[in-house]
PDB file of N, CA and C in Angstrom:
ATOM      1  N   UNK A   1      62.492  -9.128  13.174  1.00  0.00           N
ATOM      2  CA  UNK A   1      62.609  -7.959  14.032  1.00  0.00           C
ATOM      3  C   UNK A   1      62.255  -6.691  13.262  1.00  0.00           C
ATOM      4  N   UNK A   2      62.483  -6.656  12.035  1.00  0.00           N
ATOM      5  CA  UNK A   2      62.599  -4.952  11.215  1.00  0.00           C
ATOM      6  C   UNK A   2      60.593  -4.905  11.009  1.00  0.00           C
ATOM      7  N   UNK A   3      59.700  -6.109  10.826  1.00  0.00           N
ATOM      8  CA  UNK A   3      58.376  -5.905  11.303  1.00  0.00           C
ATOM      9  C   UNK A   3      58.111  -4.841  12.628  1.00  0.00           C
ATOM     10  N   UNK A   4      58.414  -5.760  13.682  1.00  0.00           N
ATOM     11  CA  UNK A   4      58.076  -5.735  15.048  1.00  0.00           C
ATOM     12  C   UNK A   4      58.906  -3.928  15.182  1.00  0.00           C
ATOM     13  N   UNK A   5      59.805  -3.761  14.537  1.00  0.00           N
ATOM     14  CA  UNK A   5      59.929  -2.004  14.567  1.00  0.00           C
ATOM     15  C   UNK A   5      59.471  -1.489  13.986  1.00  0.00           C
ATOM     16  N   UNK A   6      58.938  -1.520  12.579  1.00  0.00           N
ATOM     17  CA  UNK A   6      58.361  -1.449  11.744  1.00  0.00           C
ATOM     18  C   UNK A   6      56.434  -0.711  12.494  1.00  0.00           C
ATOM     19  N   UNK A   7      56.207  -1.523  13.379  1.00  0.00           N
ATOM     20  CA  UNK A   7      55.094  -1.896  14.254  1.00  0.00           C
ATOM     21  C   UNK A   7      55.181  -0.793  15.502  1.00  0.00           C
ATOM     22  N   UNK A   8      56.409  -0.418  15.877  1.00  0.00           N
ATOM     23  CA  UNK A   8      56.344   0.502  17.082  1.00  0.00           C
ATOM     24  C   UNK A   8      56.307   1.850  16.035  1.00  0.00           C
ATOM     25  N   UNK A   9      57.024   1.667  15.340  1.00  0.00           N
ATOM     26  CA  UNK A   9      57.011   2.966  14.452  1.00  0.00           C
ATOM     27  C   UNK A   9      55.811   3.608  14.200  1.00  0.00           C
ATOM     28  N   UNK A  10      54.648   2.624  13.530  1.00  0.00           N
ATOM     29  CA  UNK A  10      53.655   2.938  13.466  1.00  0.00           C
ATOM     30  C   UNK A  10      52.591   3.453  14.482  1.00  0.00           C
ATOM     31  N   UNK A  11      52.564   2.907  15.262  1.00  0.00           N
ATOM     32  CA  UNK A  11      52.316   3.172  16.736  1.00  0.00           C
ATOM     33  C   UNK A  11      52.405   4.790  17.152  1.00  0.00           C
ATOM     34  N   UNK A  12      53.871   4.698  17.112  1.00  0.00           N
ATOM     35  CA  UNK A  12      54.345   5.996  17.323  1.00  0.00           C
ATOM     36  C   UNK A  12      53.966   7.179  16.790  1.00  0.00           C
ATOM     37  N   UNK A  13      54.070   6.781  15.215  1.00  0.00           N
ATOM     38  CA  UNK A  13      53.437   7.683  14.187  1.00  0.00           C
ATOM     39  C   UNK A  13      52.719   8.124  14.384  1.00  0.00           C
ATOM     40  N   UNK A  14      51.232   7.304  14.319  1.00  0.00           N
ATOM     41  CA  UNK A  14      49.643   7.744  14.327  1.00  0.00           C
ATOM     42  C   UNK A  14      49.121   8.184  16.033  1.00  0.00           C
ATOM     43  N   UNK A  15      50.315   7.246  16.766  1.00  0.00           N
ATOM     44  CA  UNK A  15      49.495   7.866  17.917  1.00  0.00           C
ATOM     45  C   UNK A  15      48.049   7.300  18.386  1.00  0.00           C
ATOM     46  N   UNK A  16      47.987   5.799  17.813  1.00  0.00           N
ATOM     47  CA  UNK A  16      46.846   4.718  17.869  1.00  0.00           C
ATOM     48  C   UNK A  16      47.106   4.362  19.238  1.00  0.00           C
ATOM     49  N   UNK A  17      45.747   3.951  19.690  1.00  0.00           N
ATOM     50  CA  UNK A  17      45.393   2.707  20.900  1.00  0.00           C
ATOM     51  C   UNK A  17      46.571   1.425  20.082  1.00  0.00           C
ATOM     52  N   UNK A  18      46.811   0.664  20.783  1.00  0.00           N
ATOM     53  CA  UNK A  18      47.212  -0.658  20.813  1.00  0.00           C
ATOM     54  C   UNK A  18      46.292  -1.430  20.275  1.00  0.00           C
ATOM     55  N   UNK A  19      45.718  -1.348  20.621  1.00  0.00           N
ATOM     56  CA  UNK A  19      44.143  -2.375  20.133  1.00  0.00           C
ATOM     57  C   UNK A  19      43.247  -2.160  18.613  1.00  0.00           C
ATOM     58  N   UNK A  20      43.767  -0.701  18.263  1.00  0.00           N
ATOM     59  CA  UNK A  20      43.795  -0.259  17.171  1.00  0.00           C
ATOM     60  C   UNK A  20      45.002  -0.532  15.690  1.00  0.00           C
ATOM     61  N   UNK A  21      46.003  -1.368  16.361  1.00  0.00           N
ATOM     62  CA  UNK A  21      46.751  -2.149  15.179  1.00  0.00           C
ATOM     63  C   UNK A  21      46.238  -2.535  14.212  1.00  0.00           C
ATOM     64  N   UNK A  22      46.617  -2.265  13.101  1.00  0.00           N
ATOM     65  CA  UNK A  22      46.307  -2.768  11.841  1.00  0.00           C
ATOM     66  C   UNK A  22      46.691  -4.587  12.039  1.00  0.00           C
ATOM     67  N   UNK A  23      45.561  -5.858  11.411  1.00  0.00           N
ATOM     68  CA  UNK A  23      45.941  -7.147  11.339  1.00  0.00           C
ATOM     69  C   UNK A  23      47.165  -7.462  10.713  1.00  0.00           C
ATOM     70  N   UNK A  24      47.628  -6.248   9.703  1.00  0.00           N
ATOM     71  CA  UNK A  24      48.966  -7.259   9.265  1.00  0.00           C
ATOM     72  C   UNK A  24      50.133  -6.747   9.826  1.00  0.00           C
ATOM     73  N   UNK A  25      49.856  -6.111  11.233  1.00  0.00           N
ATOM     74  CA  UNK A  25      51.233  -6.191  11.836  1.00  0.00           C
ATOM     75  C   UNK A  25      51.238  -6.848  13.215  1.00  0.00           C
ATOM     76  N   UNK A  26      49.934  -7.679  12.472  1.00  0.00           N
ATOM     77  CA  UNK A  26      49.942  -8.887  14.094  1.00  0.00           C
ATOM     78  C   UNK A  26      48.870  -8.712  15.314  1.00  0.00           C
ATOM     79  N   UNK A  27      49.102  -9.652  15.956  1.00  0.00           N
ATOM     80  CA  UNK A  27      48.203  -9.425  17.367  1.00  0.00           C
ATOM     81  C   UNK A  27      48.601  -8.500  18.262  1.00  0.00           C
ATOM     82  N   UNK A  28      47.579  -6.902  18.518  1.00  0.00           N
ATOM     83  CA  UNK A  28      48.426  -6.011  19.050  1.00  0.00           C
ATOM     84  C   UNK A  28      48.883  -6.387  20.567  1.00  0.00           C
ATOM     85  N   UNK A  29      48.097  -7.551  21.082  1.00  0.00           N
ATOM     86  CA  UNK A  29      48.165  -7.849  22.336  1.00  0.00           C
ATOM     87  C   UNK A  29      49.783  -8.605  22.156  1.00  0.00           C
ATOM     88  N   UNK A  30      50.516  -9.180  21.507  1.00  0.00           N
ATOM     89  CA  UNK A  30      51.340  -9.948  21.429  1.00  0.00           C
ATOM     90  C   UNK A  30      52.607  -8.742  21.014  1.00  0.00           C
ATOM     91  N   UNK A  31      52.422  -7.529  20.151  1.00  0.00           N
ATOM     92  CA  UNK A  31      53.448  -6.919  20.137  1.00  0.00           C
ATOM     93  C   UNK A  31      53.128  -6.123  21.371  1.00  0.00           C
ATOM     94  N   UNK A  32      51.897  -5.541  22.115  1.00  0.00           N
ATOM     95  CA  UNK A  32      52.364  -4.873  22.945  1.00  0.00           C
ATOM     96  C   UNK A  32      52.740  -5.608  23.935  1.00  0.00           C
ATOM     97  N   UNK A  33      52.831  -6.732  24.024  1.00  0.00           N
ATOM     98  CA  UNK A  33      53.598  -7.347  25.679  1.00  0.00           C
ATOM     99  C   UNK A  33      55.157  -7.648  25.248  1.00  0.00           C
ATOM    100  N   UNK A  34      55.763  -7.267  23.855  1.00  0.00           N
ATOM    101  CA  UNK A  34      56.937  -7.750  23.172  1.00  0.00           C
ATOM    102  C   UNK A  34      57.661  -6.323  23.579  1.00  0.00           C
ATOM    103  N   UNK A  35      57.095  -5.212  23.049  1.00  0.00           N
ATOM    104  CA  UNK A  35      57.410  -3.736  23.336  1.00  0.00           C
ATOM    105  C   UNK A  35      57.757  -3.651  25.237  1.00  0.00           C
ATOM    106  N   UNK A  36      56.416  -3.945  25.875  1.00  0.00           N
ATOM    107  CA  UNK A  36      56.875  -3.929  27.596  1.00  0.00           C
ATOM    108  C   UNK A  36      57.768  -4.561  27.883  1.00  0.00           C
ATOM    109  N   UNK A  37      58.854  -5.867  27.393  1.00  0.00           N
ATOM    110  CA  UNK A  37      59.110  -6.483  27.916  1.00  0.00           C
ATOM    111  C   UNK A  37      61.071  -5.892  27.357  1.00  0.00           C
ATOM    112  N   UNK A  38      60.999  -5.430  26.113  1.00  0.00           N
ATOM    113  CA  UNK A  38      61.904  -4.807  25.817  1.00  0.00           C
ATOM    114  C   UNK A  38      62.071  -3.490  26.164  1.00  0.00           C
ATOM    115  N   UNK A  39      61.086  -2.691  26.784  1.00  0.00           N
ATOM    116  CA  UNK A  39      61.345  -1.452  27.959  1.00  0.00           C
ATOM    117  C   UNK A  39      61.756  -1.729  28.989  1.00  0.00           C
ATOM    118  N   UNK A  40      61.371  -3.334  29.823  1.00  0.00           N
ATOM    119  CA  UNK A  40      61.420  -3.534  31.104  1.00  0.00           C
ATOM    120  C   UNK A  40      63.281  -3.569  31.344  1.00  0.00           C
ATOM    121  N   UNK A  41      63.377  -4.738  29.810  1.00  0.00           N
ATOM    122  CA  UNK A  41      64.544  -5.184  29.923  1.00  0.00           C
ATOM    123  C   UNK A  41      65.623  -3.886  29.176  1.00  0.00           C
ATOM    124  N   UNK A  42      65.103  -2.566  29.372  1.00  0.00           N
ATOM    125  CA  UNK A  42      66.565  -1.890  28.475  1.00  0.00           C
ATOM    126  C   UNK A  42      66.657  -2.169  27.377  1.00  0.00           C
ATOM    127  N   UNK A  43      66.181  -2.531  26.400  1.00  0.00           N
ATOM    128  CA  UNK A  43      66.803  -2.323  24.650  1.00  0.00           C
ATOM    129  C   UNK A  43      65.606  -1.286  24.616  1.00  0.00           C
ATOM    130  N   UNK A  44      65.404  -0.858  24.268  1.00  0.00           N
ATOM    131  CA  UNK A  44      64.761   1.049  23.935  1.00  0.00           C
ATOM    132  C   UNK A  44      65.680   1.959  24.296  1.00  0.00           C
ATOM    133  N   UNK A  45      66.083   1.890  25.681  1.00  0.00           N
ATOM    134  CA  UNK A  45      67.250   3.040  26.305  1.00  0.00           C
ATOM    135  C   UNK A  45      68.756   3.007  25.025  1.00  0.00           C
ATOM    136  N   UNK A  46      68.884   1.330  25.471  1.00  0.00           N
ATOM    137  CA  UNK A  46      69.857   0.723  24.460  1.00  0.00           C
ATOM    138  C   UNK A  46      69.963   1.496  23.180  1.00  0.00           C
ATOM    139  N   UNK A  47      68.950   1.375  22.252  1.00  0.00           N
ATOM    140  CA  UNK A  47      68.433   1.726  21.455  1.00  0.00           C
ATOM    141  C   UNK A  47      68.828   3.111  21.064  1.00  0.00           C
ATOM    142  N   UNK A  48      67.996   3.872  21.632  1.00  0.00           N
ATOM    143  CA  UNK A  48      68.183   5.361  21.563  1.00  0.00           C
ATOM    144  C   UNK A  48      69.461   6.240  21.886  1.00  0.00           C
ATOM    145  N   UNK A  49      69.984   5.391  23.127  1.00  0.00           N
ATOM    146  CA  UNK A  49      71.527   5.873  23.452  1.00  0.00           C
ATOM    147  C   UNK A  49      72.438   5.704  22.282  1.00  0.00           C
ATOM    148  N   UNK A  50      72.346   4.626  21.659  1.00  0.00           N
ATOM    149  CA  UNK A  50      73.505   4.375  20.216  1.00  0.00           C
ATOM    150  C   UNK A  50      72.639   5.430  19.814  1.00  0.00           C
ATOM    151  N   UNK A  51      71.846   5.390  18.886  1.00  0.00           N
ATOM    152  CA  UNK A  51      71.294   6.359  18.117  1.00  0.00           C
ATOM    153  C   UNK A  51      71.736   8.210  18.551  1.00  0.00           C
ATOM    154  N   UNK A  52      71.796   8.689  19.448  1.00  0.00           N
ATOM    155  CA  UNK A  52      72.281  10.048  19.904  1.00  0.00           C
ATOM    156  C   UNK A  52      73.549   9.874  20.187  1.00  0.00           C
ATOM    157  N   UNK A  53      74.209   8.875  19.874  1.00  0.00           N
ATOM    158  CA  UNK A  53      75.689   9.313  19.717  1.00  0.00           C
ATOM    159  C   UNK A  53      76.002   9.725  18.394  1.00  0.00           C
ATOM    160  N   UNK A  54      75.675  10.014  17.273  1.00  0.00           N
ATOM    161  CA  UNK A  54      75.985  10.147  16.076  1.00  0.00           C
ATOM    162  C   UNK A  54      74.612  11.511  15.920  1.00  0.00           C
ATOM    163  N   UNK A  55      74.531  12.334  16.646  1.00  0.00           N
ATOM    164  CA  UNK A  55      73.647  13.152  16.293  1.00  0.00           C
ATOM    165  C   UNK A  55      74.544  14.288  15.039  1.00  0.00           C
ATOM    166  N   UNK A  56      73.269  14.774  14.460  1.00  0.00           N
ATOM    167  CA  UNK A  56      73.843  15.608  13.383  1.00  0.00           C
ATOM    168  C   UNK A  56      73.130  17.039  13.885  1.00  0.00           C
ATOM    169  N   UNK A  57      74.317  17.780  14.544  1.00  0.00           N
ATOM    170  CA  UNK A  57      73.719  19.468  14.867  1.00  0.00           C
ATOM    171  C   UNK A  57      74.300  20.266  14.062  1.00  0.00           C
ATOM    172  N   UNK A  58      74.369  19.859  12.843  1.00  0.00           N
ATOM    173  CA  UNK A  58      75.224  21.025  11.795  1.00  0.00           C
ATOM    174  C   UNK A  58      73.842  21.895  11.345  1.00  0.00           C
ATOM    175  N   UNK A  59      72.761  21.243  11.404  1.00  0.00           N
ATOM    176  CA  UNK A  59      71.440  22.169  11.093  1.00  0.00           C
ATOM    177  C   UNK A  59      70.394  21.561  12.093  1.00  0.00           C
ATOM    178  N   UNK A  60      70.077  22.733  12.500  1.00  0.00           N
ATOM    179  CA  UNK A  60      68.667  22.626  13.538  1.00  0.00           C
ATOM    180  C   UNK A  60      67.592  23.353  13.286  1.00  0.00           C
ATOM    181  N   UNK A  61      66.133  22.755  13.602  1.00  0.00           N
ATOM    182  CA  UNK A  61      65.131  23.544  12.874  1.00  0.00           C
ATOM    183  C   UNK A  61      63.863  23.415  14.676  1.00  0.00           C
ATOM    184  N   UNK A  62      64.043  24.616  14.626  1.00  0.00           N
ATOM    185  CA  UNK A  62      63.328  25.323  15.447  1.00  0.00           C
ATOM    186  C   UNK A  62      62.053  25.575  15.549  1.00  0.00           C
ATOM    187  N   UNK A  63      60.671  25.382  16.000  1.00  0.00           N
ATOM    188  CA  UNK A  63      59.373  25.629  16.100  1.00  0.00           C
ATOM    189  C   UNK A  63      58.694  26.371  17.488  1.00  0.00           C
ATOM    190  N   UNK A  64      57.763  26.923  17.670  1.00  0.00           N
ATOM    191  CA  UNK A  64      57.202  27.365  18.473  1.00  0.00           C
ATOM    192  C   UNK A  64      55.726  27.467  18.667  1.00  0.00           C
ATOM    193  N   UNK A  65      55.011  27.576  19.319  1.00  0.00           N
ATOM    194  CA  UNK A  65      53.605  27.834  18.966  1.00  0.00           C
ATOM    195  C   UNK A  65      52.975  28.283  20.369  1.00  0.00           C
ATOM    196  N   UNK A  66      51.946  29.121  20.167  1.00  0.00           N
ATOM    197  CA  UNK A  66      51.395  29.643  21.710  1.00  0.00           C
ATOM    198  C   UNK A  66      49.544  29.205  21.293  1.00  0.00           C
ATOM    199  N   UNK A  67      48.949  28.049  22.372  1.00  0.00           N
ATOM    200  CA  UNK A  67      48.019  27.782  22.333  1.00  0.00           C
ATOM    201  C   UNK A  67      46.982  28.666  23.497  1.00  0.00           C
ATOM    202  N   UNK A  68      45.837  29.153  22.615  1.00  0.00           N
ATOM    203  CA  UNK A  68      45.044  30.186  23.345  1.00  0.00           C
ATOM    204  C   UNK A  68      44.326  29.117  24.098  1.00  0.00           C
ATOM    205  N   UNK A  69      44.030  29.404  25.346  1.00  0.00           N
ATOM    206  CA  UNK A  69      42.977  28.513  26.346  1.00  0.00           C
ATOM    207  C   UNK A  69      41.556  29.346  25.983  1.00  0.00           C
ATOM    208  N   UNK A  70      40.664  28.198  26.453  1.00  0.00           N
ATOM    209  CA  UNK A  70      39.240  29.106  26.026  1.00  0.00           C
ATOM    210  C   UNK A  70      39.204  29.775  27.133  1.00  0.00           C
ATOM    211  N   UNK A  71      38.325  30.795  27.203  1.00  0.00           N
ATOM    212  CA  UNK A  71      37.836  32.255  28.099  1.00  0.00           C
ATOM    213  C   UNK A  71      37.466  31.215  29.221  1.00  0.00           C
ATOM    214  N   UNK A  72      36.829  30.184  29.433  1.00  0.00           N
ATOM    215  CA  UNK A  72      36.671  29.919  30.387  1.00  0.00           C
ATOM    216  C   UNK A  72      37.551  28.389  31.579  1.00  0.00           C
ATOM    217  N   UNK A  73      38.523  28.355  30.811  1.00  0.00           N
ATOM    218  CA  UNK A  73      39.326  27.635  30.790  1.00  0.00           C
ATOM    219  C   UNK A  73      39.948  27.926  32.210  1.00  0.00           C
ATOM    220  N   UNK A  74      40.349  28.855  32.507  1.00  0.00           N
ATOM    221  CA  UNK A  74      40.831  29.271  33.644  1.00  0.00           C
ATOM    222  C   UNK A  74      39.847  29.423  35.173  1.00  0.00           C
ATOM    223  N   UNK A  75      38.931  29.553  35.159  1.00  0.00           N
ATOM    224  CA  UNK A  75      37.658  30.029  35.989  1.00  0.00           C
ATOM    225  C   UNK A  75      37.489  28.657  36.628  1.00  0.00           C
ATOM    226  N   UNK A  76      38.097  27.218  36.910  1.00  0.00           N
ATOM    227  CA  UNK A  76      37.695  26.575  37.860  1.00  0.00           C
ATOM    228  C   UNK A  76      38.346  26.769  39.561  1.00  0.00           C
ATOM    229  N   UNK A  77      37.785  26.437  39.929  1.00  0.00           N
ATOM    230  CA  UNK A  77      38.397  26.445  41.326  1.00  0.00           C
ATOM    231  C   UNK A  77      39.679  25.297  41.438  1.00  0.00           C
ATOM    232  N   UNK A  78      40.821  25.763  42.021  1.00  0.00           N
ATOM    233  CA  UNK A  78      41.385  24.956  42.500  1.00  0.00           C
ATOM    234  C   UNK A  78      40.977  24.081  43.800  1.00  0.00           C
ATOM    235  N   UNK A  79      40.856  23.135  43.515  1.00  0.00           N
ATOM    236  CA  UNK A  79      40.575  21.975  44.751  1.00  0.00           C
ATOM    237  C   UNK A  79      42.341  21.872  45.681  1.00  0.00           C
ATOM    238  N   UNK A  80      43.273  21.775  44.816  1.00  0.00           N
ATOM    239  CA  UNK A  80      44.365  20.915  45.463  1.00  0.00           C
ATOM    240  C   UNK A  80      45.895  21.928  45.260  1.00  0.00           C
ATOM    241  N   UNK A  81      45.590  22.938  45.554  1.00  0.00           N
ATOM    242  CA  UNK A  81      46.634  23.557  45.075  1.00  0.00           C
ATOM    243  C   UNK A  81      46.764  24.300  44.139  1.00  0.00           C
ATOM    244  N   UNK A  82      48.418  24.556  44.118  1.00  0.00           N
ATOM    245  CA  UNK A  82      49.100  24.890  42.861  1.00  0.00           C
ATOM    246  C   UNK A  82      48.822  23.676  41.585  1.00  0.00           C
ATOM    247  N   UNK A  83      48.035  23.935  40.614  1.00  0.00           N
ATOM    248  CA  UNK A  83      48.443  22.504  39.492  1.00  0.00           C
ATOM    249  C   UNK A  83      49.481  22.524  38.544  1.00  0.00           C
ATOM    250  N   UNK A  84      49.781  21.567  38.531  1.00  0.00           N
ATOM    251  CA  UNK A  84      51.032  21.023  38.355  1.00  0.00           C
ATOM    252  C   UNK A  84      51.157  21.632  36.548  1.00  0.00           C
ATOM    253  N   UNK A  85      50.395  21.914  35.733  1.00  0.00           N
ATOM    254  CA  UNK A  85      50.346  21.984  34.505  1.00  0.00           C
ATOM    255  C   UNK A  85      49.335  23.501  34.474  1.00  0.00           C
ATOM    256  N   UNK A  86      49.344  24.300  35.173  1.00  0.00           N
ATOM    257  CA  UNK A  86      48.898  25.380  34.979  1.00  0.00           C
ATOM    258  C   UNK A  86      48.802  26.865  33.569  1.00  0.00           C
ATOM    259  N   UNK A  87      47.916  27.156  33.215  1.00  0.00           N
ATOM    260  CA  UNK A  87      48.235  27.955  32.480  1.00  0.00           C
ATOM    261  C   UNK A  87      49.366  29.635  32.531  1.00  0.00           C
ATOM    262  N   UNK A  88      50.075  29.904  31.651  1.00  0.00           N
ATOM    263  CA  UNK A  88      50.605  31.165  31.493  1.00  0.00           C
ATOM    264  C   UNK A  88      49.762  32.302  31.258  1.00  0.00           C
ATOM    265  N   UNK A  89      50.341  33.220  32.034  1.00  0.00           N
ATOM    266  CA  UNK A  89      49.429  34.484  31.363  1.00  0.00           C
ATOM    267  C   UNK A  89      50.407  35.679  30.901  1.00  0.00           C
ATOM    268  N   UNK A  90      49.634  36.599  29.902  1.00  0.00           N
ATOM    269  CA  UNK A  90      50.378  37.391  29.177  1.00  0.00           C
ATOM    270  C   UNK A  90      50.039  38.133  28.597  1.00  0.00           C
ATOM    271  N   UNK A  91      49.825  39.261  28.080  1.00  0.00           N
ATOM    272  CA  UNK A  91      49.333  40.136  27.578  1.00  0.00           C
ATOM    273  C   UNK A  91      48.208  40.225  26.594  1.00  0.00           C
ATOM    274  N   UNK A  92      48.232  38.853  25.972  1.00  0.00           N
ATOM    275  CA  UNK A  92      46.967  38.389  25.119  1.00  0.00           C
ATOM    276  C   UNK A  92      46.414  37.418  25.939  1.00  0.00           C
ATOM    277  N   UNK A  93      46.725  37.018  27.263  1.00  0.00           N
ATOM    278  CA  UNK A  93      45.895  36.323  27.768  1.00  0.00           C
ATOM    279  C   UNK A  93      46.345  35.061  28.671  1.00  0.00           C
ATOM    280  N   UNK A  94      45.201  34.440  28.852  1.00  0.00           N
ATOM    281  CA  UNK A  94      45.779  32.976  29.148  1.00  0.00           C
ATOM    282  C   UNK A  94      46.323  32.122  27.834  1.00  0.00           C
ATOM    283  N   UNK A  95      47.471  30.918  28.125  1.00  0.00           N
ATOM    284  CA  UNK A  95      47.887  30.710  26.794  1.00  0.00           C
ATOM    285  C   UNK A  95      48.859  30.011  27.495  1.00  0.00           C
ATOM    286  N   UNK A  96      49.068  28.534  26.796  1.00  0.00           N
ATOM    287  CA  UNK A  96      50.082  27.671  27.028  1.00  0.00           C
ATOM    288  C   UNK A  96      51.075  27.866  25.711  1.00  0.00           C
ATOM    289  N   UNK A  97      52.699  27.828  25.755  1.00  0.00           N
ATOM    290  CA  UNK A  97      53.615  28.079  24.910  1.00  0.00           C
ATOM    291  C   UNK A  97      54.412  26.430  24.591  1.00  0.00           C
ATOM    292  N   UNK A  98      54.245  25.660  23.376  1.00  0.00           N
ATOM    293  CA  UNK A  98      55.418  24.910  22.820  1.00  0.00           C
ATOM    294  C   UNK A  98      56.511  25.054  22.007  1.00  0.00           C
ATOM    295  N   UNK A  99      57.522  24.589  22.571  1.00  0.00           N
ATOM    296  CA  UNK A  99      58.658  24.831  21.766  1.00  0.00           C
ATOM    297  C   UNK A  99      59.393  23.377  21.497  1.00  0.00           C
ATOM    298  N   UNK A 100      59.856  22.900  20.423  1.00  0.00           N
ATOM    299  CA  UNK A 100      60.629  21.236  19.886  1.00  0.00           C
ATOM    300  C   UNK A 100      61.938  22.227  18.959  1.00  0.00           C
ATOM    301  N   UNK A 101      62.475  21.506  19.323  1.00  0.00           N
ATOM    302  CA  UNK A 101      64.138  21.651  18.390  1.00  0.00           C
ATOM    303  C   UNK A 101      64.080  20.122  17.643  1.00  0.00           C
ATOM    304  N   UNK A 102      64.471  20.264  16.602  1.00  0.00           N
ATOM    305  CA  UNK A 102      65.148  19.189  15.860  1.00  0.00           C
ATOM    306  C   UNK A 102      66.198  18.829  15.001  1.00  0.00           C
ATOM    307  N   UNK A 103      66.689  18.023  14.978  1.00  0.00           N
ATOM    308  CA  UNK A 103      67.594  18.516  14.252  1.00  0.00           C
ATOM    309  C   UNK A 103      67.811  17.843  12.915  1.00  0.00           C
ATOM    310  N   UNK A 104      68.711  17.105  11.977  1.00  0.00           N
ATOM    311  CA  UNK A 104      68.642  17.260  10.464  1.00  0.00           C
ATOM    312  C   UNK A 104      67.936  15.806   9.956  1.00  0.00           C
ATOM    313  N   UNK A 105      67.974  15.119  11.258  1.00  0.00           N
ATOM    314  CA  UNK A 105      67.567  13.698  10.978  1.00  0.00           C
ATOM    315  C   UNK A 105      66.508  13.223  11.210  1.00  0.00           C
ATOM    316  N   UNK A 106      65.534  14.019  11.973  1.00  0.00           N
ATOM    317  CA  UNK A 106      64.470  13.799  12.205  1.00  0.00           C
ATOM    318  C   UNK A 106      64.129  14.294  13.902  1.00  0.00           C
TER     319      UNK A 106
END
């Protein structure tokens, strides 16, 4: 088992296709139907719920960042509405804002 987490970790990490697994952590087709089948069935929720009971908020580290859209980024027509992921505007412009809290453990 400490592989096969070992394996989502990585995943997670890099932010790879599935199909992009490295060979020595197996057939990605075989861990990714191992991963669906332990989402389907609840051990991830499982998982993560133990894990945030023991959170550590004695130190938190804070980030922010404001991403500029290009000049023409904004200029399509809406077909369907309001979209759902629309840009902000603001005095420097158009510009989407992220913000992540974390805290001491990762």
């Amino acid at each position: 088992m400490g592989s096969f987490l070992e394996t989502v970790m990585w995943i997670g990490r890099t932010g790879a296709p599935w199909r992009a697994l490295p060979v020595e952590y197996g057939k990605w087709s075989s861990v990714h139907k191992r991963f669906i089948r332990w989402a389907r069935s609840g051990v991830w929720q499982m998982i993560f719920n133990t894990l945030a009971v023991d959170e550590d908020t004695e130190w938190l580290m804070i980030d922010s960042t404001i991403i500029r859209a290009h000049q023409h980024a904004v200029g399509a027509r809406k077909k369907y509405g309001v979209q759902e992921q629309e840009l902000g505007r603001s005095k420097g412009g158009f510009s989407s804002k992220l913000h992540a809290v974390c805290d001491a453990l990762g």
